[in-house]
Protein backbone atom coordinates (compact mmCIF):
# COMPACT_ATOMS: atom_id res chain seq x y z
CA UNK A 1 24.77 61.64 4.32
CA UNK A 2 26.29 58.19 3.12
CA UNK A 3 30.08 59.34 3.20
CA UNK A 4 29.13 61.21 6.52
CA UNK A 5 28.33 57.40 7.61
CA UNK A 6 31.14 56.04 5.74
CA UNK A 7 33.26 58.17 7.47
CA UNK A 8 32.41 57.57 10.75
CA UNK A 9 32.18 53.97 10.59
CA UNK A 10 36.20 53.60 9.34
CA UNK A 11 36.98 56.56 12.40
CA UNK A 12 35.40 54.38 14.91
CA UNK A 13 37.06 51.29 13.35
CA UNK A 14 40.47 52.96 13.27
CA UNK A 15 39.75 53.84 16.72
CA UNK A 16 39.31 50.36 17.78
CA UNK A 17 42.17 49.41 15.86
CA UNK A 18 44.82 51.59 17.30
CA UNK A 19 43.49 50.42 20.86
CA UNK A 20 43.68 46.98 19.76
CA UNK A 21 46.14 45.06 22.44
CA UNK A 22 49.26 43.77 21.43
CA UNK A 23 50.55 40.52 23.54
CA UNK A 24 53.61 38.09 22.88
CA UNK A 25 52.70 34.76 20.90
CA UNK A 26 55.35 33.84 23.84
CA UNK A 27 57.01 35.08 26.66
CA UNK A 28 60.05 33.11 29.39
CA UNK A 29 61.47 34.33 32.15
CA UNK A 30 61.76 34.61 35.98
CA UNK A 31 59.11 36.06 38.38
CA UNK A 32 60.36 36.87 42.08
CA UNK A 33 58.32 37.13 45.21
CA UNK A 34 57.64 36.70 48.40
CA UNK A 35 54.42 35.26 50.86
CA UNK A 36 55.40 33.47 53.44
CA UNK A 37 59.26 33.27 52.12
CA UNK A 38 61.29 34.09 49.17
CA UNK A 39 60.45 32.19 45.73
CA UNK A 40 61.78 31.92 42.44
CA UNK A 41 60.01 31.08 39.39
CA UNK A 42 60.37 29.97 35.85
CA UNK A 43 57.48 31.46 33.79
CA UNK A 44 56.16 30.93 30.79
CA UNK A 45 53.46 32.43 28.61
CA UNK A 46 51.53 31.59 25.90
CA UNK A 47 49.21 33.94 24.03
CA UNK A 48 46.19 32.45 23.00
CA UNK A 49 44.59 35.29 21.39
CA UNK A 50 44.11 39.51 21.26
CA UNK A 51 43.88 39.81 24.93
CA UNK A 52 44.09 36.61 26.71
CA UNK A 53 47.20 33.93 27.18
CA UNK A 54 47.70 30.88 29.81
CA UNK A 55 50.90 31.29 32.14
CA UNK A 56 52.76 28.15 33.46
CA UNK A 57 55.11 28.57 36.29
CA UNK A 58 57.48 26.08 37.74
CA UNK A 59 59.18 27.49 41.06
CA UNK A 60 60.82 26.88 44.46
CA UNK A 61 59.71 28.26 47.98
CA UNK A 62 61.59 28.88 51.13
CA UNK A 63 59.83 29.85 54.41
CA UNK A 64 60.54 29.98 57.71
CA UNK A 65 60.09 26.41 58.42
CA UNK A 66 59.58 24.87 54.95
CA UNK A 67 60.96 24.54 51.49
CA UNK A 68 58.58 23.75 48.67
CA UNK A 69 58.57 23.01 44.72
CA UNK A 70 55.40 24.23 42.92
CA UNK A 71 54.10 23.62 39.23
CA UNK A 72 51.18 26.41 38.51
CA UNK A 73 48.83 27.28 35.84
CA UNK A 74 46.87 30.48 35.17
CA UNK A 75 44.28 31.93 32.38
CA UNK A 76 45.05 35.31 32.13
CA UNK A 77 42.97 38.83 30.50
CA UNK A 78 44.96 41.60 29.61
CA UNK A 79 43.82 44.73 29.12
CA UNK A 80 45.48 47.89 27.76
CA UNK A 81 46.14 50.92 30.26
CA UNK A 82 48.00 53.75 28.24
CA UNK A 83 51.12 53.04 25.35
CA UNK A 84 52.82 49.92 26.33
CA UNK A 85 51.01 49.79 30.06
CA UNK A 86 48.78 46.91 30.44
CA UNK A 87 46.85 45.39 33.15
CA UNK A 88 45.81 41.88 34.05
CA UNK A 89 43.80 39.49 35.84
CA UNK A 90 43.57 35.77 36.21
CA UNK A 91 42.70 32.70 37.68
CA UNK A 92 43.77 29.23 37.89
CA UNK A 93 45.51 26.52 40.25
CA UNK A 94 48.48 24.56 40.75
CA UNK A 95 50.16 21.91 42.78
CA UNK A 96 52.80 21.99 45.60
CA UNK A 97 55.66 19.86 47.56
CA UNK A 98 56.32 20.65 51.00
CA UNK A 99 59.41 19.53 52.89
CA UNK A 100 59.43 20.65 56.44
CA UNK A 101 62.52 22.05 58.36
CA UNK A 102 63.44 21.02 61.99
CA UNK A 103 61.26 17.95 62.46
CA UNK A 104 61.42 15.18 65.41
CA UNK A 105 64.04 12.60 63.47
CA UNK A 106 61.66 9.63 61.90
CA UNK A 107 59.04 12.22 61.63
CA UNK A 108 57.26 12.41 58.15
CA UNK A 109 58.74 16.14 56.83
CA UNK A 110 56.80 16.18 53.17
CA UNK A 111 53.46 17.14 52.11
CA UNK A 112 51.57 17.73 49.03
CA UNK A 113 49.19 20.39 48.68
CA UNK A 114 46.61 21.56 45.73
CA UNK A 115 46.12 25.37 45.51
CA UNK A 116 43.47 27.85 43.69
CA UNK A 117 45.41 31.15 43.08
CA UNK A 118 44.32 34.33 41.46
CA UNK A 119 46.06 37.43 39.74
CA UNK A 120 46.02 40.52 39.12
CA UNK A 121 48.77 42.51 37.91
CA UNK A 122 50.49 45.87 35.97
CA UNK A 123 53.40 44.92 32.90
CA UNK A 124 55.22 47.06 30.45
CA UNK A 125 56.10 46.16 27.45
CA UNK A 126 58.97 47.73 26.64
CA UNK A 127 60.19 48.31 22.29
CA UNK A 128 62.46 45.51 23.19
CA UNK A 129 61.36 41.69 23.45
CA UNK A 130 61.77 42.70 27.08
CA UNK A 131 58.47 42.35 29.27
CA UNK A 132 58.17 43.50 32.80
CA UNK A 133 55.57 43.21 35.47
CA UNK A 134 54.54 43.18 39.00
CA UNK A 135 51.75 41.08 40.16
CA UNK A 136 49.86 40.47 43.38
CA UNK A 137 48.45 36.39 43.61
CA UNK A 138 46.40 35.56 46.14
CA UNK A 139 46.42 32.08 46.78
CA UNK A 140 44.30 29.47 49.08
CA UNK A 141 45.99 26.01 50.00
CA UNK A 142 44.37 22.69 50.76
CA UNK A 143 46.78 20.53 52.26
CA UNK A 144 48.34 19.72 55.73
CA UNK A 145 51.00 21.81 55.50
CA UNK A 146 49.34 24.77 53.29
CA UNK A 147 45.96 25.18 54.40
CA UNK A 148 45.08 28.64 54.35
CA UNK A 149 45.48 31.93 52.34
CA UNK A 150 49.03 33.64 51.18
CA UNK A 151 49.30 36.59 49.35
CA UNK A 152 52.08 36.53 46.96
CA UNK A 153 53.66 39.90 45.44
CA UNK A 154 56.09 39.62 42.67
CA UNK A 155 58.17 41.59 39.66
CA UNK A 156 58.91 39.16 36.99
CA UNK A 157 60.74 39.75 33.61
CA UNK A 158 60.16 37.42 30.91
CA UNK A 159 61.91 37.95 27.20
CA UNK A 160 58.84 38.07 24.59
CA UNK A 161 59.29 35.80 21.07
């Protein structure tokens, strides 16, 4: 009865072990998307333990009648799907620049905005240090320029170290 116990304690333990989650101690790279305009971001990654990891993103904005420049910071949980599929989900905030397009001449054109943003997301990890996701981030605005909610889709590939 002891080394049926035995047993199945080091089963369930290898069980748990082979499902264990594998992230990057790091990860750079680009993430592109679009909410109200096309944006391009630097992104980085930092792993911060077996299933979570903070994400840092430093990108530019171009809408219809704006251009922005937009520092960002997330907490991130990542959980395993099926081989190298994961899935994730976050939360955190960020700050933004706003230049206007088109203004009256001696009109102020630039605004700062704070924003709360959220994520939730699908990456493979390929055998490579190649990582590759796509991402959905709502985000709500307080400023006079960005006051409401965008919903930001984006792929991003980031090289894993």
């Amino acid at each position: 009865m002891k080394n049926i116990c035995l047993i199945a304690i080091a089963l369930l333990g290898f069980t748990f072990t082979t499902n264990a989650q594998e992230i990057a101690s790091n990860a750079i790279g680009l993430r592109l998307g679009d909410s109200d305009g096309f944006g391009a971001e630097i992104s980085y990654q930092k792993g911060i333990g077996d299933n979570n990891r903070l994400e840092f993103g430093l990108g530019w904005r171009d809408g219809n009648n704006y251009s922005a420049v937009r520092a960002i910071g997330l907490y991130q949980w990542v959980y395993p799907l099926d081989g190298n599929f994961n899935w994730y989900t976050g939360v955190g905030g960020g700050l933004a620049a706003y230049s206007l397009d088109n203004v009256t001449p001696g009109a102020d054109d630039s605004s700062t905005s704070l924003l709360i943003a959220g994520d939730i997301g699908i990456e493979y990890n390929f055998d490579i240090p190649l990582l590759i996701s796509l991402d959905f981030r709502p985000e709500i605005g307080f400023g006079s320029i960005n006051n409401d909610l965008d919903f930001d889709i984006a792929l991003g590939l980031r090289y894993q170290f």
